[in-house]
PDB file of N, CA and C in Angstrom:
ATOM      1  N   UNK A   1     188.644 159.272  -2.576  1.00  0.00           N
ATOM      2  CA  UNK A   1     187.788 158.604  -1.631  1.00  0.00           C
ATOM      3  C   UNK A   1     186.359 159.070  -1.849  1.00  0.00           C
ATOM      4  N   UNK A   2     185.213 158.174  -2.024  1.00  0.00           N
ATOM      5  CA  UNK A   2     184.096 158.247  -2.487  1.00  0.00           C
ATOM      6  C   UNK A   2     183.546 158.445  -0.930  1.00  0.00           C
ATOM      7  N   UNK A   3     182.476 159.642  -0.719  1.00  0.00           N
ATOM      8  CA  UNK A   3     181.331 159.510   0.462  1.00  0.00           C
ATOM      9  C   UNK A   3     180.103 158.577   0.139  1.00  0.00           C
ATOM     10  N   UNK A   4     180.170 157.820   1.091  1.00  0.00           N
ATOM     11  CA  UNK A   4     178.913 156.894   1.312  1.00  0.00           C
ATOM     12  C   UNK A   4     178.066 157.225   1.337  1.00  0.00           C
ATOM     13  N   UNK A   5     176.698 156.628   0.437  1.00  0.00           N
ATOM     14  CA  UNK A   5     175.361 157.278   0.145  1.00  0.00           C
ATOM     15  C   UNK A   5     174.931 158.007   1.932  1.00  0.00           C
ATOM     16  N   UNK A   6     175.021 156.922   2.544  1.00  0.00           N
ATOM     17  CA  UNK A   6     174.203 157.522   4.167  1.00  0.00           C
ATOM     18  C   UNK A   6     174.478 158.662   4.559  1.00  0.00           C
ATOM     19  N   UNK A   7     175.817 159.403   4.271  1.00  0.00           N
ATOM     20  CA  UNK A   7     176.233 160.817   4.272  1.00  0.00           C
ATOM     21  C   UNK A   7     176.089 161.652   3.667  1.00  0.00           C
ATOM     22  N   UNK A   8     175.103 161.890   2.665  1.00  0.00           N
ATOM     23  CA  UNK A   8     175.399 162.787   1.662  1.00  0.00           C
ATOM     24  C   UNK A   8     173.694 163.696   2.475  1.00  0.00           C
ATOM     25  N   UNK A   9     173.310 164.480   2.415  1.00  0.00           N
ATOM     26  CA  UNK A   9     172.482 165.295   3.266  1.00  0.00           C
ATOM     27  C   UNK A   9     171.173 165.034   2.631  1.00  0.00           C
ATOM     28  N   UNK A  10     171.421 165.021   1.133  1.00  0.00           N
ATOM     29  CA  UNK A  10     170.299 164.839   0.550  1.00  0.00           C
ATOM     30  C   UNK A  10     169.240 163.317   0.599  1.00  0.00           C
ATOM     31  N   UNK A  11     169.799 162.648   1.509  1.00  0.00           N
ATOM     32  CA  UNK A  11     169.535 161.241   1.875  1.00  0.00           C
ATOM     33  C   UNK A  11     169.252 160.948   3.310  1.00  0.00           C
ATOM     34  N   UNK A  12     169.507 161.953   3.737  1.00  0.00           N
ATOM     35  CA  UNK A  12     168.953 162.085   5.218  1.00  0.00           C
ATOM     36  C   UNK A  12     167.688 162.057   5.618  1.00  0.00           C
ATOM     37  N   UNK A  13     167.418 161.298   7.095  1.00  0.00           N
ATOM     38  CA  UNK A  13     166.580 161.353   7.140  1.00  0.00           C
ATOM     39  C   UNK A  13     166.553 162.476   8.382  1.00  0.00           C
ATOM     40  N   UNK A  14     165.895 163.534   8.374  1.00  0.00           N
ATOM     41  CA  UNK A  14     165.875 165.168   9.420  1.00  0.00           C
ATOM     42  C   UNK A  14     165.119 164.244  10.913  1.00  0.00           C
ATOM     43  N   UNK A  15     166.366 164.521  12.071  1.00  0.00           N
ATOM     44  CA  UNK A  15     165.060 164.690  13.081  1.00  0.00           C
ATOM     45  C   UNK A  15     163.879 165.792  13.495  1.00  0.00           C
ATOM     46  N   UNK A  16     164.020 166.833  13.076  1.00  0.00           N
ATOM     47  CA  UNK A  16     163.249 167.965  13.400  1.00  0.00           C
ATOM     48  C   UNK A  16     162.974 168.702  11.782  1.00  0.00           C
ATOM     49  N   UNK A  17     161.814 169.403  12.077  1.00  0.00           N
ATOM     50  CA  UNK A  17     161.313 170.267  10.601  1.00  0.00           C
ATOM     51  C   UNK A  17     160.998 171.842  11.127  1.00  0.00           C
ATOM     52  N   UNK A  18     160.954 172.901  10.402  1.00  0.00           N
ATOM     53  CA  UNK A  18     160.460 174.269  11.051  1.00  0.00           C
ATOM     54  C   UNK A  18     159.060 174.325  10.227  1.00  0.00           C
ATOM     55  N   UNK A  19     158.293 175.074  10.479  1.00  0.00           N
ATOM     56  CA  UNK A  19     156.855 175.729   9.835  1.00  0.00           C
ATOM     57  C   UNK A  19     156.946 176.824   9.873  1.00  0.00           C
ATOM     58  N   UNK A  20     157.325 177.441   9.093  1.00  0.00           N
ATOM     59  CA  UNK A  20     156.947 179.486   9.518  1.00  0.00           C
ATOM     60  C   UNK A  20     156.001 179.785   8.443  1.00  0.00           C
ATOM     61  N   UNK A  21     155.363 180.726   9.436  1.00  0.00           N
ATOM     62  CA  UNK A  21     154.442 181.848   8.945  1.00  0.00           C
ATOM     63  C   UNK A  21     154.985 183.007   8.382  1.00  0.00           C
ATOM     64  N   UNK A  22     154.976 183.128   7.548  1.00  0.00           N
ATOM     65  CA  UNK A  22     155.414 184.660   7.244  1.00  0.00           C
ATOM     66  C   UNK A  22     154.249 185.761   7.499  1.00  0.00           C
ATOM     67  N   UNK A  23     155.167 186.942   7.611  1.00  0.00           N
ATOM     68  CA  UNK A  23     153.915 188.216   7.377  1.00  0.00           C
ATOM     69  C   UNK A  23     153.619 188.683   6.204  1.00  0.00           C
ATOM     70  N   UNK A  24     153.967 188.200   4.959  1.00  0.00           N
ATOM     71  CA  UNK A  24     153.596 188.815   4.001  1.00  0.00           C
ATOM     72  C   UNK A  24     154.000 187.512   2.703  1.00  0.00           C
ATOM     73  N   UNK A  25     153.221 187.870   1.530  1.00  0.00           N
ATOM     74  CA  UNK A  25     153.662 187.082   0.797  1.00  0.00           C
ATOM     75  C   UNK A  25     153.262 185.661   0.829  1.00  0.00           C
ATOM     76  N   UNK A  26     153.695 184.426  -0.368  1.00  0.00           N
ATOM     77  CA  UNK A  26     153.478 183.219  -0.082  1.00  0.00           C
ATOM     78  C   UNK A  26     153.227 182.513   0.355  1.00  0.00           C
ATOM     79  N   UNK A  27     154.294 182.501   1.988  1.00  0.00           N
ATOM     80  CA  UNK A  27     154.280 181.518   2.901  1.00  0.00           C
ATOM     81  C   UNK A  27     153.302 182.042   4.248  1.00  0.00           C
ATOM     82  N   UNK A  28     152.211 182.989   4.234  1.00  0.00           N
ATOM     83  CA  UNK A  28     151.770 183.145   5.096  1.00  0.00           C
ATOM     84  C   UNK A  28     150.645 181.998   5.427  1.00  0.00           C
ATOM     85  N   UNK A  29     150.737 180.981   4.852  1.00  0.00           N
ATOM     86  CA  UNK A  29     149.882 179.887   5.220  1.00  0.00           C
ATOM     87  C   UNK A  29     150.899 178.143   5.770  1.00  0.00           C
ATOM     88  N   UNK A  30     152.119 179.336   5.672  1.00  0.00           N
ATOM     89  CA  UNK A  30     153.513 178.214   6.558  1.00  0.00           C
ATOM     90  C   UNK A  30     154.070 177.532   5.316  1.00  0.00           C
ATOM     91  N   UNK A  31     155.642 177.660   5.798  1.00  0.00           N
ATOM     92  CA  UNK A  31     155.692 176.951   4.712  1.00  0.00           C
ATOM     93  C   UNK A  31     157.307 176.060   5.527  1.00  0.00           C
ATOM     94  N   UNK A  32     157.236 174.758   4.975  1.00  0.00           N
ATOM     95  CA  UNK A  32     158.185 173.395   6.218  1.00  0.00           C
ATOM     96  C   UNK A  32     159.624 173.562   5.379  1.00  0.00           C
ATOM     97  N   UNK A  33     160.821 173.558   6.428  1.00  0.00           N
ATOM     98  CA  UNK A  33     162.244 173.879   5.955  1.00  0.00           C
ATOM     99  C   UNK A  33     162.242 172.443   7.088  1.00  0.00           C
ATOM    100  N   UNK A  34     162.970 171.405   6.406  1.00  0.00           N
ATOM    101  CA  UNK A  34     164.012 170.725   7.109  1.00  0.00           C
ATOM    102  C   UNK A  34     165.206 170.611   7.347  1.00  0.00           C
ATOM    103  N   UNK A  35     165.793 170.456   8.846  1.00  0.00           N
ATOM    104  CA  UNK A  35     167.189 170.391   9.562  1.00  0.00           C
ATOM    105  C   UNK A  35     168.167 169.557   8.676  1.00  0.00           C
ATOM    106  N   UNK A  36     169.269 170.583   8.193  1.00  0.00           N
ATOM    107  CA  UNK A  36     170.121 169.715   7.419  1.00  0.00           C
ATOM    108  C   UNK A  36     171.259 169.316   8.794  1.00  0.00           C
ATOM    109  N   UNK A  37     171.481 167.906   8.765  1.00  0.00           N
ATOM    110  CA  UNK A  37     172.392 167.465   9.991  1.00  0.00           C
ATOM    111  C   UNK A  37     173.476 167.056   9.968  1.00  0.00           C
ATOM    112  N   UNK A  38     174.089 167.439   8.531  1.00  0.00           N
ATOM    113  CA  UNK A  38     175.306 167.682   8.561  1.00  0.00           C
ATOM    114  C   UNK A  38     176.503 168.594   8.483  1.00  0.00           C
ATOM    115  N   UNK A  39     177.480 168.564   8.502  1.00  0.00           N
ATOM    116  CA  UNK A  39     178.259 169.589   8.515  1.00  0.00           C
ATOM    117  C   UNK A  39     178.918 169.524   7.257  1.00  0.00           C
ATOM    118  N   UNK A  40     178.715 170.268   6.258  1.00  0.00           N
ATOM    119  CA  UNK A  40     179.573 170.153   4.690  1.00  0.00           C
ATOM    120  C   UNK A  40     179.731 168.577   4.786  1.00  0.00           C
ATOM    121  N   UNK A  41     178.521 167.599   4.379  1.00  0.00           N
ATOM    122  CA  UNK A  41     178.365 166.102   4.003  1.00  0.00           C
ATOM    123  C   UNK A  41     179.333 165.140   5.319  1.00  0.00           C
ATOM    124  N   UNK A  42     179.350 165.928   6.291  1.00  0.00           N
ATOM    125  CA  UNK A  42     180.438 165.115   7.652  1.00  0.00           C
ATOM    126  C   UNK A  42     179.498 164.914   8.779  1.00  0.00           C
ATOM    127  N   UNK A  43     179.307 164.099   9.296  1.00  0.00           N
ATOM    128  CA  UNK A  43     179.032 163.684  10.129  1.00  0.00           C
ATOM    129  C   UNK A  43     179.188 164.383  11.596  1.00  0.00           C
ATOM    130  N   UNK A  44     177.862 164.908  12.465  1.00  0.00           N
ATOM    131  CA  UNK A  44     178.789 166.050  13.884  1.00  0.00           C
ATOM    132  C   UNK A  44     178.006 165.053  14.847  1.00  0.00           C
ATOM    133  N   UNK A  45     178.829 165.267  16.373  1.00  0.00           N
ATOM    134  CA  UNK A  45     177.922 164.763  17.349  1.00  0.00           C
ATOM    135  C   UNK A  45     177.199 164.351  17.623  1.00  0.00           C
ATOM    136  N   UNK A  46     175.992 165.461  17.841  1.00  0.00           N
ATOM    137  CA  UNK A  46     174.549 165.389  17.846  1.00  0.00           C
ATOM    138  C   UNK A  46     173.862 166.050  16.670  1.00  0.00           C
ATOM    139  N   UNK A  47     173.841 165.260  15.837  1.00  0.00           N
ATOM    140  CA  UNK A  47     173.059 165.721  14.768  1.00  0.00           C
ATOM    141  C   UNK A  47     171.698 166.284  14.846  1.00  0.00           C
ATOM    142  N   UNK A  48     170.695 165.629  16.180  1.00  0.00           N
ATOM    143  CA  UNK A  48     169.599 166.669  16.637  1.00  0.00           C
ATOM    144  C   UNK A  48     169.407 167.841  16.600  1.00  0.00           C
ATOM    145  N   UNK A  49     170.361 168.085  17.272  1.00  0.00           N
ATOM    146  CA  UNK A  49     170.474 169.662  18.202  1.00  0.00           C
ATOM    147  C   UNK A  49     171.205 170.288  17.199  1.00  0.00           C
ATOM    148  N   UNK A  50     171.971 169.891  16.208  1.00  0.00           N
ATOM    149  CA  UNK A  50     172.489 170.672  15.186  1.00  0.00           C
ATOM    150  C   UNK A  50     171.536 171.084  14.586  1.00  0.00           C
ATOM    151  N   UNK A  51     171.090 170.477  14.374  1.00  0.00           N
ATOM    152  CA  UNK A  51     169.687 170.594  12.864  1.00  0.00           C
ATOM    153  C   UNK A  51     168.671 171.193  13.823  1.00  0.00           C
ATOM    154  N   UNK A  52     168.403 171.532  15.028  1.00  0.00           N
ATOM    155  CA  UNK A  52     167.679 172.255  16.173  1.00  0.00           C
ATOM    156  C   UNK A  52     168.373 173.700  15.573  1.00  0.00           C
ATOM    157  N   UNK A  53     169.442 174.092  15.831  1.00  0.00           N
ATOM    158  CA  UNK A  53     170.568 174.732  15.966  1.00  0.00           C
ATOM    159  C   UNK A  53     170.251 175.873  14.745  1.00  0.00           C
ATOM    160  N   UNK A  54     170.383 175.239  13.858  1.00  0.00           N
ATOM    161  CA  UNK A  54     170.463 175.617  12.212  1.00  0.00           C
ATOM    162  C   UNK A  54     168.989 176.100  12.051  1.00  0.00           C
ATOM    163  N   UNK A  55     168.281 175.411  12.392  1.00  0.00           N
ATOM    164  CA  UNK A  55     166.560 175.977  11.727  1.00  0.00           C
ATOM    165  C   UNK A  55     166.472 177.468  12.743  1.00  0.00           C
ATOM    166  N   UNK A  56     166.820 177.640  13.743  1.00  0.00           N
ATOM    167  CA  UNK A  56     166.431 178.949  14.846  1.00  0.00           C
ATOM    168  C   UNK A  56     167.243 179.674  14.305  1.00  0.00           C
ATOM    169  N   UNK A  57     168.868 179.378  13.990  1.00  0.00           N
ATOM    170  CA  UNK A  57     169.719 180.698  13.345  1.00  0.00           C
ATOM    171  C   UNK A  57     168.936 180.946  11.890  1.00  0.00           C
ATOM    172  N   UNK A  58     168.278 180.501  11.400  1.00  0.00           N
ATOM    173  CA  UNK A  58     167.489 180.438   9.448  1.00  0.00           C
ATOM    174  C   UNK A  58     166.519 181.724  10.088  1.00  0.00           C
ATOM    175  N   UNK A  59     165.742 181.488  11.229  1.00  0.00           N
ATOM    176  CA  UNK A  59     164.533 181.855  11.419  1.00  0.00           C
ATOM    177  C   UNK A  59     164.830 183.323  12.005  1.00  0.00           C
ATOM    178  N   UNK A  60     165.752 183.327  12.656  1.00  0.00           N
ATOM    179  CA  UNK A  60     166.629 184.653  13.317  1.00  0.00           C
ATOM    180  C   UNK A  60     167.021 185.311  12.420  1.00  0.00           C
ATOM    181  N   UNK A  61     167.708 184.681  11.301  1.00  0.00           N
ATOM    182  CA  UNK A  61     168.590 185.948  10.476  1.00  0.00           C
ATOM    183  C   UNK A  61     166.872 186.632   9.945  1.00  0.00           C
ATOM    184  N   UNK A  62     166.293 185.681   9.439  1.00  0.00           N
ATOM    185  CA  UNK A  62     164.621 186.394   9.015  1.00  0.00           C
ATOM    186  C   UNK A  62     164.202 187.423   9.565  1.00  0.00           C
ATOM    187  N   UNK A  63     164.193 187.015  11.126  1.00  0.00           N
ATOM    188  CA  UNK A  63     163.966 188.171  12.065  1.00  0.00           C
ATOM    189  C   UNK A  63     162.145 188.651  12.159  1.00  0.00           C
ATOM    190  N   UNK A  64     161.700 189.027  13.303  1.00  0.00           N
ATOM    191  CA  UNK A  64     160.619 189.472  13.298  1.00  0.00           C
ATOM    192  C   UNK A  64     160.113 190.412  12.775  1.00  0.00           C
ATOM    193  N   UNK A  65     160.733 190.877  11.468  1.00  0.00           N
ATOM    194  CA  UNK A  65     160.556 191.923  10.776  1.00  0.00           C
ATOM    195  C   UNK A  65     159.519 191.163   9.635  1.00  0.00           C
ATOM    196  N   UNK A  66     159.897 190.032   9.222  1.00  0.00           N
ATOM    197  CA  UNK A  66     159.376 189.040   8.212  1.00  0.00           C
ATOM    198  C   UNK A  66     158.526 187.762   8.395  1.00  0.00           C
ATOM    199  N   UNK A  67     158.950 187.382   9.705  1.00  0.00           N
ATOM    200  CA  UNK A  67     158.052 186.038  10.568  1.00  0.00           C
ATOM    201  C   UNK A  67     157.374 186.309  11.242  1.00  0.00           C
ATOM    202  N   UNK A  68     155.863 186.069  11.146  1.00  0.00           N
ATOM    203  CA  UNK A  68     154.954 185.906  11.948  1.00  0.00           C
ATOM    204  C   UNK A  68     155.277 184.899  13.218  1.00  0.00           C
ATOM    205  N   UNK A  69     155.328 184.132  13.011  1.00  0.00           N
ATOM    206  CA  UNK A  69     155.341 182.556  14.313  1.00  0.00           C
ATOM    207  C   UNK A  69     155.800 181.637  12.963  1.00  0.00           C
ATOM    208  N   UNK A  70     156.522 180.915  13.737  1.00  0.00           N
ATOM    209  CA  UNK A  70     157.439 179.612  13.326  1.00  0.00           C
ATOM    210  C   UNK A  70     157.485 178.847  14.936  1.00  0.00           C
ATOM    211  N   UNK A  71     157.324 177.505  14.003  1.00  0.00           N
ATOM    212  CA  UNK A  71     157.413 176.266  15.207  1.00  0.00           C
ATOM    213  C   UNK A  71     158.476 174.884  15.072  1.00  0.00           C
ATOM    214  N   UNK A  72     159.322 174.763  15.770  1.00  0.00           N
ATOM    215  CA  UNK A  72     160.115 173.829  15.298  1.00  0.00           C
ATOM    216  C   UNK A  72     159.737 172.578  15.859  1.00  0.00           C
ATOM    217  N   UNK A  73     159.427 171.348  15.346  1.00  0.00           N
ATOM    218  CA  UNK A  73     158.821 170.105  15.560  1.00  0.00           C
ATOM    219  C   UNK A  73     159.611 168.849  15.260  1.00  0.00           C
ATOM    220  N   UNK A  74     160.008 168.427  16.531  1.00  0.00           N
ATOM    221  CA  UNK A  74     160.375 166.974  16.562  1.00  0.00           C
ATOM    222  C   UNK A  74     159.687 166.160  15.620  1.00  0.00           C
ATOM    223  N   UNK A  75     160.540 165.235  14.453  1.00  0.00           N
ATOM    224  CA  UNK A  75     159.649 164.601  13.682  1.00  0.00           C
ATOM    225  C   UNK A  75     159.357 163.223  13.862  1.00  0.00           C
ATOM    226  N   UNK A  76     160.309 162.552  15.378  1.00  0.00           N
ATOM    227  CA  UNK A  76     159.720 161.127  15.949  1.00  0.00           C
ATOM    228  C   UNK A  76     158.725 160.916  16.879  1.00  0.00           C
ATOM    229  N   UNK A  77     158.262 162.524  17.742  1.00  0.00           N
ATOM    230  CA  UNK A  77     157.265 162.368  18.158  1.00  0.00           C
ATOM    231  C   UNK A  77     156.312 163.250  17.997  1.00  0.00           C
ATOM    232  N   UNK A  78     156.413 164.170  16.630  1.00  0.00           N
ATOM    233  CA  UNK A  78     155.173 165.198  16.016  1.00  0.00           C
ATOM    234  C   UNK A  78     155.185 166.259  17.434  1.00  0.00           C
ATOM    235  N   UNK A  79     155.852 166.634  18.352  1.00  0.00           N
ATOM    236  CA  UNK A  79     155.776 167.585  19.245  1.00  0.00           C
ATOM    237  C   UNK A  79     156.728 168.468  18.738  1.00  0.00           C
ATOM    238  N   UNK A  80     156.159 169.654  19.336  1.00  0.00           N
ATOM    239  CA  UNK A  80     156.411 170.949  19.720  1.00  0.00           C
ATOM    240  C   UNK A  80     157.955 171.113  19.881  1.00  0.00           C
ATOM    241  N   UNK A  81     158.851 171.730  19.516  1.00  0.00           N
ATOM    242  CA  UNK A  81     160.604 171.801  20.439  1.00  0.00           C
ATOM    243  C   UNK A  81     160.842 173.239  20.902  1.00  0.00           C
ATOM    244  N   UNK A  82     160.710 174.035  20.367  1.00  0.00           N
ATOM    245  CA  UNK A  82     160.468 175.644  20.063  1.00  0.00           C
ATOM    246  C   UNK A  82     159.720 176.598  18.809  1.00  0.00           C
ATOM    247  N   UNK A  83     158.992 177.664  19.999  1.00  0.00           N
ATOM    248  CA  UNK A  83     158.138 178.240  19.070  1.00  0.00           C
ATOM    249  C   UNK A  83     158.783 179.821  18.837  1.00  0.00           C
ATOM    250  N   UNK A  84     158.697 180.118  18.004  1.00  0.00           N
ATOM    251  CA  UNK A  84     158.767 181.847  17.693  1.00  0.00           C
ATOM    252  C   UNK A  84     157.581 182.892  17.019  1.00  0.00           C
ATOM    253  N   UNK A  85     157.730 183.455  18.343  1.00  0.00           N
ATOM    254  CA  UNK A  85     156.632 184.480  18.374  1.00  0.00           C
ATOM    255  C   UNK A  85     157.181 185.689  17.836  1.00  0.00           C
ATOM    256  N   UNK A  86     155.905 186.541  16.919  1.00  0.00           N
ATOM    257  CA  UNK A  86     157.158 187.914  16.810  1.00  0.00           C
ATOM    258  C   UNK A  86     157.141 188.849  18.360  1.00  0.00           C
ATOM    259  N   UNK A  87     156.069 188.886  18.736  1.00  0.00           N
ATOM    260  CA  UNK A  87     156.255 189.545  20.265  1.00  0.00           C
ATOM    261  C   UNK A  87     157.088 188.889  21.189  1.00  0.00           C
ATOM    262  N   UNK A  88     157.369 188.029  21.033  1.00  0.00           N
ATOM    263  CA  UNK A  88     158.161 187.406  22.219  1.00  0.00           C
ATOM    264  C   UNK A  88     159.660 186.807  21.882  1.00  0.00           C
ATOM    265  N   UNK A  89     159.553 186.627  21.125  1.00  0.00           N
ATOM    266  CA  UNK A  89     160.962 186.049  20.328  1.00  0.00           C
ATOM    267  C   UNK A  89     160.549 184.511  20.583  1.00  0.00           C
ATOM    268  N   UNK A  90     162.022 183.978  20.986  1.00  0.00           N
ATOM    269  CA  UNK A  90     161.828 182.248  21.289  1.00  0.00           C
ATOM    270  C   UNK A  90     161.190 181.970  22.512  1.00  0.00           C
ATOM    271  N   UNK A  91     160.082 181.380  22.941  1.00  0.00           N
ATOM    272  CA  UNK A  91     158.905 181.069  23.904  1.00  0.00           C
ATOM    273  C   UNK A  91     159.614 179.987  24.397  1.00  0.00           C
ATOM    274  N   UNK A  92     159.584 178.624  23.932  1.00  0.00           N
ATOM    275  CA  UNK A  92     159.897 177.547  24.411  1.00  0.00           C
ATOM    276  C   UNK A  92     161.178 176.847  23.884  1.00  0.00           C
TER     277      UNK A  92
END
């Protein structure tokens, strides 16, 4: 059984993107990871909040040892969803 192009992750279109800052290195001028919203090429629930889900555990295992601020951004209405501070952890 063949998966249908619309499923395959790499064809997705992400509702949400992250930006992090790092403290050191490369990406201290941000650098964009998009929400993969599937589950091993399957289809889940709410694919939003998954791909919400997935970018904060990416940004956590990092830890404030390595991230400056990271912002996770709705990409249908360019807003804000949650920010990470290293003093504060998750803000919003």
């Amino acid at each position: 059984m063949s998966t249908a192009l619309t499923t395959s992750w790499a064809r997705q279109q992400p509702h949400t993107k992250a930006i992090v800052y790092f403290k050191a290195g490369p990406g201290q001028d941000g650098r964009t990871f998009y929400a993969r919203e599937l589950y091993f090429n399957k289809p889940v629930n709410n694919p939003r909040q998954y791909g919400i889900d997935g970018l904060k555990r990416m940004i956590d295992n990092w830890g404030a040892a390595k991230v400056a601020n990271a912002l996770i951004i709705d990409l249908a209405d360019n807003q804000e969803v949650h920010k990470f501070c290293t003093e504060r952890g998750w803000v919003k």
